[in-house]
Protein backbone atom coordinates (compact mmCIF):
# COMPACT_ATOMS: atom_id res chain seq x y z
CA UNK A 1 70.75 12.89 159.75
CA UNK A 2 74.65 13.72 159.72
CA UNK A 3 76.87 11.09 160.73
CA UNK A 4 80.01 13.15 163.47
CA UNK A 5 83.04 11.33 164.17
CA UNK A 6 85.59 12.59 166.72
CA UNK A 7 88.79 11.37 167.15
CA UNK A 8 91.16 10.73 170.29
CA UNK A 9 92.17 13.93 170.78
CA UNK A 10 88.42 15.72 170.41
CA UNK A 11 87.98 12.96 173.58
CA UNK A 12 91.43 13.34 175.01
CA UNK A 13 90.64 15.10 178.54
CA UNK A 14 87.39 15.79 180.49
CA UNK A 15 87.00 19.35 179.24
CA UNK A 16 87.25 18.53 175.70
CA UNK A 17 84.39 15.94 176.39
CA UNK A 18 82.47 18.43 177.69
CA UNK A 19 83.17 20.70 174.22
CA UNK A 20 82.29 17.94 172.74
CA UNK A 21 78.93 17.20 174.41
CA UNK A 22 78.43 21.02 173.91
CA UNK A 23 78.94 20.90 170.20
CA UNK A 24 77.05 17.96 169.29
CA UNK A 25 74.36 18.97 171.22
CA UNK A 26 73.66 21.94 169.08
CA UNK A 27 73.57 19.89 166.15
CA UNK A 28 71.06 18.42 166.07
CA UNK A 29 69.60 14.70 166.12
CA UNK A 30 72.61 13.22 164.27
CA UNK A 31 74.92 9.31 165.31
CA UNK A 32 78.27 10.31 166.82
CA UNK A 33 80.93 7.97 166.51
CA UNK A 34 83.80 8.05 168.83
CA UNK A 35 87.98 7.34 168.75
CA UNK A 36 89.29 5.90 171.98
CA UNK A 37 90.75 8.67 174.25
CA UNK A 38 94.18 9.74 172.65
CA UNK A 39 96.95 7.80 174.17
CA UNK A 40 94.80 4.65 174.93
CA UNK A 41 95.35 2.29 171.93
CA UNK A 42 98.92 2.56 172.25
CA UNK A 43 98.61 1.75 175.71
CA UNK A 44 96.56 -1.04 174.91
CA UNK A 45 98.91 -2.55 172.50
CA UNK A 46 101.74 -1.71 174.96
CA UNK A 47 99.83 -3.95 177.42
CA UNK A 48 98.94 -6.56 174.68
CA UNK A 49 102.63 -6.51 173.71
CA UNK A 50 103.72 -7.27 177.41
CA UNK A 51 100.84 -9.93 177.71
CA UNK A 52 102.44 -11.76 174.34
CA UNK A 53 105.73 -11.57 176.31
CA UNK A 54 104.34 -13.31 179.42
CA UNK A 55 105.80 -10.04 181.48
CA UNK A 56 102.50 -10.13 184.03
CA UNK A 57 103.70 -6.91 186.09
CA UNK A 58 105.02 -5.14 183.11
CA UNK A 59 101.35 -5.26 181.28
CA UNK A 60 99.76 -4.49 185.17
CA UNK A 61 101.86 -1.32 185.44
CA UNK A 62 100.79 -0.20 182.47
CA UNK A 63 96.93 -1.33 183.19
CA UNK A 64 97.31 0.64 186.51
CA UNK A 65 98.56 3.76 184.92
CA UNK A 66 96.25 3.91 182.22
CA UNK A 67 93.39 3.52 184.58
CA UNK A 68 94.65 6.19 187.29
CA UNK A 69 94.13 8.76 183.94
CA UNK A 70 90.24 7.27 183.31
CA UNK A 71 89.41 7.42 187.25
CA UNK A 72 90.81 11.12 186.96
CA UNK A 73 89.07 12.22 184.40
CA UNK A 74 85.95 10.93 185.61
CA UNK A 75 86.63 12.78 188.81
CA UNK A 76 86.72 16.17 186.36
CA UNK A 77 83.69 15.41 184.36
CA UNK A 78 80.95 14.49 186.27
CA UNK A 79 78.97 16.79 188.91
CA UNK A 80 77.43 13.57 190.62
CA UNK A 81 77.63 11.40 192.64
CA UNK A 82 75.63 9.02 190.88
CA UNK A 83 77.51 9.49 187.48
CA UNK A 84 80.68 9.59 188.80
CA UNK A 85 79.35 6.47 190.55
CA UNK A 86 78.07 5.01 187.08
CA UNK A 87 81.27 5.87 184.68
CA UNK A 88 83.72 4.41 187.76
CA UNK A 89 81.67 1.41 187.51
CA UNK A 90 81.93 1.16 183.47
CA UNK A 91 85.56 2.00 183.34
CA UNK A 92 86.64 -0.42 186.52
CA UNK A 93 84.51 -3.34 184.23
CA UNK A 94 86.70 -2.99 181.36
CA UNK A 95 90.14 -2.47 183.24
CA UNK A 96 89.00 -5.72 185.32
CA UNK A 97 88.55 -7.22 182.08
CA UNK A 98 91.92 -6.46 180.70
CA UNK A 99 93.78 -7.70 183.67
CA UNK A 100 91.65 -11.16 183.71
CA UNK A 101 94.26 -11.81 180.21
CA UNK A 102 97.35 -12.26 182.27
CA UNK A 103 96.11 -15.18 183.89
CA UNK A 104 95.99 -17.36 180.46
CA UNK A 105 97.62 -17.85 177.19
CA UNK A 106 97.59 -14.94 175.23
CA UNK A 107 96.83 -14.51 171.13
CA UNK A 108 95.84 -11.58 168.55
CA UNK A 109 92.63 -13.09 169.77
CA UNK A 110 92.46 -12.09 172.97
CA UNK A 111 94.59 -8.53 172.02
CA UNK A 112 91.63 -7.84 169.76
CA UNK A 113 89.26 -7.39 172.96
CA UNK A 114 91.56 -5.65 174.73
CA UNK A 115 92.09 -2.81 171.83
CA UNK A 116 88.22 -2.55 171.60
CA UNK A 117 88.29 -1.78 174.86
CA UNK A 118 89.28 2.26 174.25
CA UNK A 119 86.38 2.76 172.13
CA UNK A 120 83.90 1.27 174.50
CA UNK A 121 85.35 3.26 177.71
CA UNK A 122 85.24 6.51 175.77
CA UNK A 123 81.32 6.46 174.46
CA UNK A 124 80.51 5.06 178.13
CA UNK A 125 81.93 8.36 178.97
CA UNK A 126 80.43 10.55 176.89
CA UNK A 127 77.14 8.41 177.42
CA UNK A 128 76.95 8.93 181.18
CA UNK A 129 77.92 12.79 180.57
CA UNK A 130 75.25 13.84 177.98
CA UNK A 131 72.52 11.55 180.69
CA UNK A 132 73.68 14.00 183.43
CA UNK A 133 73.20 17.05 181.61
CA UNK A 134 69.47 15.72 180.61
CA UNK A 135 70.07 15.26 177.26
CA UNK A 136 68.31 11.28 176.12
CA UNK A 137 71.32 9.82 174.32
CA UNK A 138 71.38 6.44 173.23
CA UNK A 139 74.95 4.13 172.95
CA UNK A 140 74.33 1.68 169.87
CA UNK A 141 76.90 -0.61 171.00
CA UNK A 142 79.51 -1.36 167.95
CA UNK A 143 79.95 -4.90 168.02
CA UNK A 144 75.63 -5.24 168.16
CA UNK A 145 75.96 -4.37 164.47
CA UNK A 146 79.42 -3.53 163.11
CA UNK A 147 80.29 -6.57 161.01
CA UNK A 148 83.35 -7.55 158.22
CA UNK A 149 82.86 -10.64 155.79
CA UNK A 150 85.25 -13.51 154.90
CA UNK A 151 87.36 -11.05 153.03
CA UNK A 152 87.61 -8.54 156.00
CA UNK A 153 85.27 -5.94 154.14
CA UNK A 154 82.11 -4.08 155.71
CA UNK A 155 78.95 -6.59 155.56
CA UNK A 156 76.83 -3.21 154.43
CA UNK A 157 74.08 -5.77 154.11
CA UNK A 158 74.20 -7.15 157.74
CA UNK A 159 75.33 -3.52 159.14
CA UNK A 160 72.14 -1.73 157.52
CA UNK A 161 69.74 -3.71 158.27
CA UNK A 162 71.32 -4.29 162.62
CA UNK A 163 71.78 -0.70 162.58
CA UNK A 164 68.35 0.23 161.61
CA UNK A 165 66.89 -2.07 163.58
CA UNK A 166 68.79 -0.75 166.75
CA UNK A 167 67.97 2.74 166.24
CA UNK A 168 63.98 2.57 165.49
CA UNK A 169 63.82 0.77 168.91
CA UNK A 170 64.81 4.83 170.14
CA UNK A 171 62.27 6.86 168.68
CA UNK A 172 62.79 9.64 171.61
CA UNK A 173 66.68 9.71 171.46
CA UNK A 174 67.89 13.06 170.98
CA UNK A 175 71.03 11.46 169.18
CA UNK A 176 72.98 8.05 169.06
CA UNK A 177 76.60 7.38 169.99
CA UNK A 178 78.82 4.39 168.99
CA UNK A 179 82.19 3.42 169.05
CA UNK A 180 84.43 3.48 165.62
CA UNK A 181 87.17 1.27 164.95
CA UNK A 182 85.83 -1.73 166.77
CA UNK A 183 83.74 -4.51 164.72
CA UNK A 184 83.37 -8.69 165.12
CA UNK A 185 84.41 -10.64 162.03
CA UNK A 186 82.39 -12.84 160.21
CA UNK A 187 83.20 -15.83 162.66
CA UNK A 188 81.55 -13.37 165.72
CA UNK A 189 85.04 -12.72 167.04
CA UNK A 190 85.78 -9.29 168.02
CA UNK A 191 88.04 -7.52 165.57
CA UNK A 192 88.79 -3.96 164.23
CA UNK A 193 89.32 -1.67 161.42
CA UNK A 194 93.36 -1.29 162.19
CA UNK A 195 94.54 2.40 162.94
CA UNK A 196 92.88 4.83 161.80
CA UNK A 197 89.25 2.85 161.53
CA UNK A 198 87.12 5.10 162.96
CA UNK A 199 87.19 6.94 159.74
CA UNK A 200 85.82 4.12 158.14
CA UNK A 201 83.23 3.26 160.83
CA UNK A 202 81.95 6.80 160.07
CA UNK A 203 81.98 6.49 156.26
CA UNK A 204 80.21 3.03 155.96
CA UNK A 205 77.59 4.19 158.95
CA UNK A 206 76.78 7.34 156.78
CA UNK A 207 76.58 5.16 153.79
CA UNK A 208 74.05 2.69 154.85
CA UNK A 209 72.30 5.50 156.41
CA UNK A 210 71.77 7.30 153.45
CA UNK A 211 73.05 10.46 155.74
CA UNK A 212 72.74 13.90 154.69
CA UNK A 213 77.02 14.28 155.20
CA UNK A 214 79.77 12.65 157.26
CA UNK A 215 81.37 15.06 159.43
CA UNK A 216 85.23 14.40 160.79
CA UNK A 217 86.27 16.13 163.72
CA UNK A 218 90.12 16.26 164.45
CA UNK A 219 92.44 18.98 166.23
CA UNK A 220 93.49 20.78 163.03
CA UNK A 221 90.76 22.82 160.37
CA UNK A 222 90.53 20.61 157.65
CA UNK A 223 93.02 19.19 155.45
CA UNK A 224 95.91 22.15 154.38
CA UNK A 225 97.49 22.73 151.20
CA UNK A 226 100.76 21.38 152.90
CA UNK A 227 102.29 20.09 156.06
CA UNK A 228 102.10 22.95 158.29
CA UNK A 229 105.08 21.21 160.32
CA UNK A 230 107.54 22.09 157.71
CA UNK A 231 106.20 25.04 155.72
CA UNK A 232 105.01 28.08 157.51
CA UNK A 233 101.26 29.98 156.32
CA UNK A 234 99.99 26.84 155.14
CA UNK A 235 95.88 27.41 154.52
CA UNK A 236 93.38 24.81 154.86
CA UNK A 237 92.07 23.63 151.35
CA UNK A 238 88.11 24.61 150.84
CA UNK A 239 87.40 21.71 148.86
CA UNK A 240 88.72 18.55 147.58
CA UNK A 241 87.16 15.63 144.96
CA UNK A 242 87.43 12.41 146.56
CA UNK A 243 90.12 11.02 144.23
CA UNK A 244 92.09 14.14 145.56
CA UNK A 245 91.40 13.67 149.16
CA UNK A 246 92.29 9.67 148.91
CA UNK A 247 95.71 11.17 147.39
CA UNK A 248 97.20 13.23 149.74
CA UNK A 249 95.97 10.79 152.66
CA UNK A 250 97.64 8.08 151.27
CA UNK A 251 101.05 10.34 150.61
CA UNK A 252 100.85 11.47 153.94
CA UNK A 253 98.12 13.69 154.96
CA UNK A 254 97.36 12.28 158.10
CA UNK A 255 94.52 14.13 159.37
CA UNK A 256 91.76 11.60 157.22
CA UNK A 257 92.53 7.88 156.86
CA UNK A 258 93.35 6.45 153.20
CA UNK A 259 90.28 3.62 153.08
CA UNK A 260 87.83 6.25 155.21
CA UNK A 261 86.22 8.08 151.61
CA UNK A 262 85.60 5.36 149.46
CA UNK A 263 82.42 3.95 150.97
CA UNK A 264 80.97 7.68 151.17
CA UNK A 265 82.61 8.53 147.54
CA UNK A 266 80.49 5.26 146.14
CA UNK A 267 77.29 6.07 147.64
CA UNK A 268 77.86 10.12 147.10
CA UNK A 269 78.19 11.67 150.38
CA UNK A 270 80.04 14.44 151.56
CA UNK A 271 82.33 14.35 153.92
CA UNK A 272 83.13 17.99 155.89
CA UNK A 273 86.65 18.07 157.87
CA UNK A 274 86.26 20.25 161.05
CA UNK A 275 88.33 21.06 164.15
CA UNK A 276 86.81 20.73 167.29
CA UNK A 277 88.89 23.54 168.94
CA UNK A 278 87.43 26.22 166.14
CA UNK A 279 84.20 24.86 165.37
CA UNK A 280 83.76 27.78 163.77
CA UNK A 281 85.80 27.41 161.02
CA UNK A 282 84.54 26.04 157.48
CA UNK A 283 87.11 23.14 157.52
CA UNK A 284 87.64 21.00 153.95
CA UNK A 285 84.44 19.40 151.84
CA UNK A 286 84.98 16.58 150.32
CA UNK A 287 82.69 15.07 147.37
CA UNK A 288 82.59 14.13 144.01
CA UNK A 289 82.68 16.99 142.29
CA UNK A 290 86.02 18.62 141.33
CA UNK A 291 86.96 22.30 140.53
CA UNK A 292 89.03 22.21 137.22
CA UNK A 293 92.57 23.73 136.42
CA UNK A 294 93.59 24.22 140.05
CA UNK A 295 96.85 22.53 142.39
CA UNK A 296 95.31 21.93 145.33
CA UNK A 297 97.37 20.78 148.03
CA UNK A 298 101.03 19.37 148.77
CA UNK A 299 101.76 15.95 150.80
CA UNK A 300 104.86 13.66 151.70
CA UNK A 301 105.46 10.43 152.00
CA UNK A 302 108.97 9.23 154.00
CA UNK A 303 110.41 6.24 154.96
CA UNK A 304 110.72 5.45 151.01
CA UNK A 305 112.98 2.80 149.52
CA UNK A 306 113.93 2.98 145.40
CA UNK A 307 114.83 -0.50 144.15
CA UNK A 308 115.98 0.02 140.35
CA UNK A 309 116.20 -3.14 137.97
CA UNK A 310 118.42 -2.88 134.88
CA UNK A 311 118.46 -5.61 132.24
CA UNK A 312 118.95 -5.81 128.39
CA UNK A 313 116.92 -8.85 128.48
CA UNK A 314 114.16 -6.46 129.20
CA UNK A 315 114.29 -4.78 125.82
CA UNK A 316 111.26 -5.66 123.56
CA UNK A 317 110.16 -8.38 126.46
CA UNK A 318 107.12 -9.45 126.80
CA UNK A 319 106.26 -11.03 130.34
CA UNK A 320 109.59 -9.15 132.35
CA UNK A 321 107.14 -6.78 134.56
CA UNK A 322 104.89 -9.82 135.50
CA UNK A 323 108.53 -11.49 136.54
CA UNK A 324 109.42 -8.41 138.45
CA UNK A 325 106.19 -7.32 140.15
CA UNK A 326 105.16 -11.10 140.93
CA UNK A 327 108.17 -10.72 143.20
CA UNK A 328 106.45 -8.03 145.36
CA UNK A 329 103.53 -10.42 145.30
CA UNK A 330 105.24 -13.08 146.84
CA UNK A 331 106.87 -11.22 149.70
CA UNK A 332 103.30 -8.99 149.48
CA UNK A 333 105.02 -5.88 149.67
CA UNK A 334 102.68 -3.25 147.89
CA UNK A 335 104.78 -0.61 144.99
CA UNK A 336 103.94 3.15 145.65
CA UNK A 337 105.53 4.46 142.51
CA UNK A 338 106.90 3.01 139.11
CA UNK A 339 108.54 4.03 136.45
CA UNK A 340 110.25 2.39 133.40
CA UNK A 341 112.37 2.58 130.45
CA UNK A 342 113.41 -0.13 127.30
CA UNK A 343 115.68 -1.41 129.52
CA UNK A 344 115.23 -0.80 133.18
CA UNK A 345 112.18 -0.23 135.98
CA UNK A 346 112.31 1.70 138.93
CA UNK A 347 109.70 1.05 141.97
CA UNK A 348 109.39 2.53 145.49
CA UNK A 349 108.12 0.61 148.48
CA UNK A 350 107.52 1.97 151.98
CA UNK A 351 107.86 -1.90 154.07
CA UNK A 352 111.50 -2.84 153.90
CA UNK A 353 110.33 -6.12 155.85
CA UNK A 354 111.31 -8.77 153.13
CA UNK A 355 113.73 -6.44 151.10
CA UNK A 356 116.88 -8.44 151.34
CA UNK A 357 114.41 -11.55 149.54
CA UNK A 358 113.11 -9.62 147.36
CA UNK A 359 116.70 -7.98 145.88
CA UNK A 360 117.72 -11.77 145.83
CA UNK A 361 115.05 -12.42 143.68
CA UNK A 362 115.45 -9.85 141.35
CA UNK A 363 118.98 -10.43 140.71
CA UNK A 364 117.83 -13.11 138.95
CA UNK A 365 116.53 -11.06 135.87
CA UNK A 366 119.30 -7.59 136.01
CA UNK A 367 121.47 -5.40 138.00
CA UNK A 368 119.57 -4.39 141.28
CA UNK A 369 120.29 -1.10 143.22
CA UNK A 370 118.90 -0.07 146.17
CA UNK A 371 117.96 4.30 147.62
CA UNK A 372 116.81 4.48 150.79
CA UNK A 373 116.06 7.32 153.05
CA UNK A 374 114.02 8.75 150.23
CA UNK A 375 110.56 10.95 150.46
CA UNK A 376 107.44 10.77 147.77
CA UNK A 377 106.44 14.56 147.37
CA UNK A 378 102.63 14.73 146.01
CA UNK A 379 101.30 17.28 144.15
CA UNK A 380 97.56 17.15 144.21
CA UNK A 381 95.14 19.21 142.23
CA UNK A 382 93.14 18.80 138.79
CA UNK A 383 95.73 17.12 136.70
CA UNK A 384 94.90 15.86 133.65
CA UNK A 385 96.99 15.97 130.76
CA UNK A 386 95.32 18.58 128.68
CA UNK A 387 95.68 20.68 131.55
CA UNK A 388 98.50 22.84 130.43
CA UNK A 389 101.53 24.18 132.26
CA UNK A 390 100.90 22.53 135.42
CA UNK A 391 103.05 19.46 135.52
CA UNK A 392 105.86 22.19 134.27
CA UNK A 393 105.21 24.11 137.19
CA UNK A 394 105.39 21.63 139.62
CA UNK A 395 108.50 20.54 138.02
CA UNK A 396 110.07 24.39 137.76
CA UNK A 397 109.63 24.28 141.14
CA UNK A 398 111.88 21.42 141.74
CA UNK A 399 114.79 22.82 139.22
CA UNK A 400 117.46 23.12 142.38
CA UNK A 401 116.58 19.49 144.03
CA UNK A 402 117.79 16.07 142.90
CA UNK A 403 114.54 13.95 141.69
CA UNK A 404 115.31 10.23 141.89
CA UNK A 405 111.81 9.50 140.01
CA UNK A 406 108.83 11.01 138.23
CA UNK A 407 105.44 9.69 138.22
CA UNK A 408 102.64 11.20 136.24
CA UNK A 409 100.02 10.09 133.85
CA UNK A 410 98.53 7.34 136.14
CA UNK A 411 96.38 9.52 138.13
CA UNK A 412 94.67 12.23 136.90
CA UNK A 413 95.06 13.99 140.31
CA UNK A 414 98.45 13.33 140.94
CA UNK A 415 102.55 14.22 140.21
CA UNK A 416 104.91 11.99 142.25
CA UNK A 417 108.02 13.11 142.95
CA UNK A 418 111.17 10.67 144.88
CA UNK A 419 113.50 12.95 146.53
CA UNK A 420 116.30 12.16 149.66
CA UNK A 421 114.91 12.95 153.07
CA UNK A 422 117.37 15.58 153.42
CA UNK A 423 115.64 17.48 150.77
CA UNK A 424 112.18 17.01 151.95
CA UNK A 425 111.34 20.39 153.54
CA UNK A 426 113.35 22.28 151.00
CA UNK A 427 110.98 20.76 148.50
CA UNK A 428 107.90 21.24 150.44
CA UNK A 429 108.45 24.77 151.16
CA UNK A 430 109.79 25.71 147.56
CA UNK A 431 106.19 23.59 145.86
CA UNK A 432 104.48 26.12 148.10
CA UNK A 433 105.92 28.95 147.01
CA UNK A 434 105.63 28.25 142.83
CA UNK A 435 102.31 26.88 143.68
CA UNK A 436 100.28 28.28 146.03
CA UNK A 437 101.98 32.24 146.83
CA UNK A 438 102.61 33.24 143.14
């Protein structure tokens, strides 16, 4: 059993849940997990954000408007009158639901079962859809076994052994849909997996499951050797070791989410990207194994901020960097890059949320200077020192653009470079040409 994931936009209209229905149907006897329908979540946090503001009409507009879309897609997907009669029902339950918030006080609580419901209107959805079309497809409802412990992590105990359960009660099912994202906490509350959690629904699902592969289905054919925004003939890359893959979707690769590989990297399953609009097309594997003395692919990071600490009382030191980074601690603001010197230390950080406090504090210990606007470029690819040549190239490649910082050594899949925003694309496109067209 494969384990097929499809995010918002593979969901986003009636005709692409109909591809959809089409595709998995033809796969076989695999668990389908499900995004909300592109554009709902940030309507749901647009309504949540009203509800915190106690502006009642402001979140019922926006209920109304997100609700006209659902009742109009219904009105394109089913043939019925009984489905259409069946997913109007569904859908109307949940928007009822949403508007009962406005009439008490309002708390992430209560926002947390209003998010969840995306994911649970668009596998009612696709539910009712496959029913009509006579194929026996069975919704394993999320929050039935989906659970985090204490510390927010999966419960893989709890999960496997709920999950199992549900599904041997369905011998006869021709497959099994559930929602992603959406999960209770370990007080029963409903909660979630924050943005991008459907990845990571998929992942632990095909890890307690043993499955044969976890397959993630986006708009784009699999994860290319740069952004295709900025450089032009970008190519998706064939294959990718997990440490790779966890690189360039941390640095900006947006199409797979940062925490989505490690569950199937631990427990050794691969994980295919594929595009729903060219099924066809081989995608990116992902697994453990890697392919030796090869670049693979290009990402970037913006919204960077430098901070740069300079202090003789540094030199020969013991204890300074545990003064420095317990700073970060305290204001838990998390360090993308570092480098350092006798005297000085150089960090990046991407949440400029408690910056102010934390240059305060690290006057305390040297002069403190501040680059904002900056991008991390990420060069991805087998990397190891003895490797060669390629941190040269990569660097060759750079000779005509200012690098702030440098980091290499700490990853064996990874060169960091800082750079201004206003050199981002030049740096993109000119790593792609050294790189990848040579």
């Amino acid at each position: 059993m494969k384990v097929l994931k499809f995010g918002g936009t593979s969901v986003g209209s009636a005709q692409r849940i109909k591809d959809v229905a089409k595709l998995i149907n033809e796969r076989g006897r695999n668990l389908i997990v499900l995004s909300a329908m592109s554009g709902t979540t940030n309507s749901l946090v647009e309504i949540g954000d009203y509800l915190y503001k106690k502006n009642i009409d402001g979140a019922k507009e926006t209920i109304n408007i997100l609700e006209a879309k659902y009742i109009k897609t219904i009105d394109e997907l089913y043939s019925t009158k009984e489905y259409k009669e069946k997913a109007t029902e569904a859908i109307k339950a949940c928007f009822n639901y949403i508007r009962s918030f406005s009439k008490d006080i309002f708390t992430m609580f209560e926002e947390r079962e209003i998010l969840a419901q995306g994911e649970l209107m668009s596998t009612a959805l696709l539910n009712f859809y496959l029913q009509e079309t006579g194929v026996n497809s069975v919704l394993l409802p999320a929050l039935d076994f989906m659970r985090t412990d204490k510390n927010a992590e999966a419960d893989t105990q709890y999960i496997r052994e709920k999950l199992t359960a549900l599904m041997q009660k369905h011998p006869e099912a021709d497959l099994f849909l559930t929602q992603g994202y959406i999960c209770r906490n370990a007080y029963g509350e409903i909660d979630n997996l924050q943005r991008g959690g459907s990845d990571l629904t998929a992942s632990i699902i095909g890890a307690v499951l043993d499955a044969e592969e976890i397959e993630i289905w986006t708009d784009i054919d699999g994860m290319h050797n740069n952004d295709p925004r900025f450089v032009e003939g970008t190519k998706p890359v064939k294959e990718l070791h997990f440490e790779e893959a966890a690189e360039l979707a941390y640095f900006g690769a947006k199409i797979l989410h940062p925490t989505c590989v490690l569950p199937a990297k631990l427990n050794n399953i691969p994980v295919r990207l594929l595009n729903t609009m060219q099924p066809e097309a081989p995608g990116t594997l992902i697994h453990n194994t890697s392919e030796s003395r090869r670049i693979k692919a290009v990402a970037a990071k913006d919204n960077i901020t430098a901070i740069k600490i300079k202090s003789g009382r540094m030199l020969l030191a013991y204890g300074f960097l545990r003064k420095v980074f317990e700073i970060f601690e305290t204001y838990k603001t998390s360090i993308d890059m570092i480098a350092t010197s006798e005297v000085g230390v150089s960090v990046t950080i991407d949440d400029e949320r408690n910056l102010q406090s934390i240059v305060d504090d690290l006057k305390k210990f040297g002069t403190v200077t501040v680059d904002r606007d900056m991008v991390i470029i990420c060069v991805v690819g087998d990397l190891e020192w003895q490797n060669r040549g390629f941190e040269a190239k990569a660097l060759d490649a750079l000779r005509d653009i200012p690098v702030r910082m440098i980091s290499y050594g700490g990853s064996n899949y990874n060169i960091s470079f800082l750079v201004r925003k206003e050199d981002k694309v030049a740096a993109l496109n000119s790593l792609s040409q050294h790189l990848f067209n040579d």
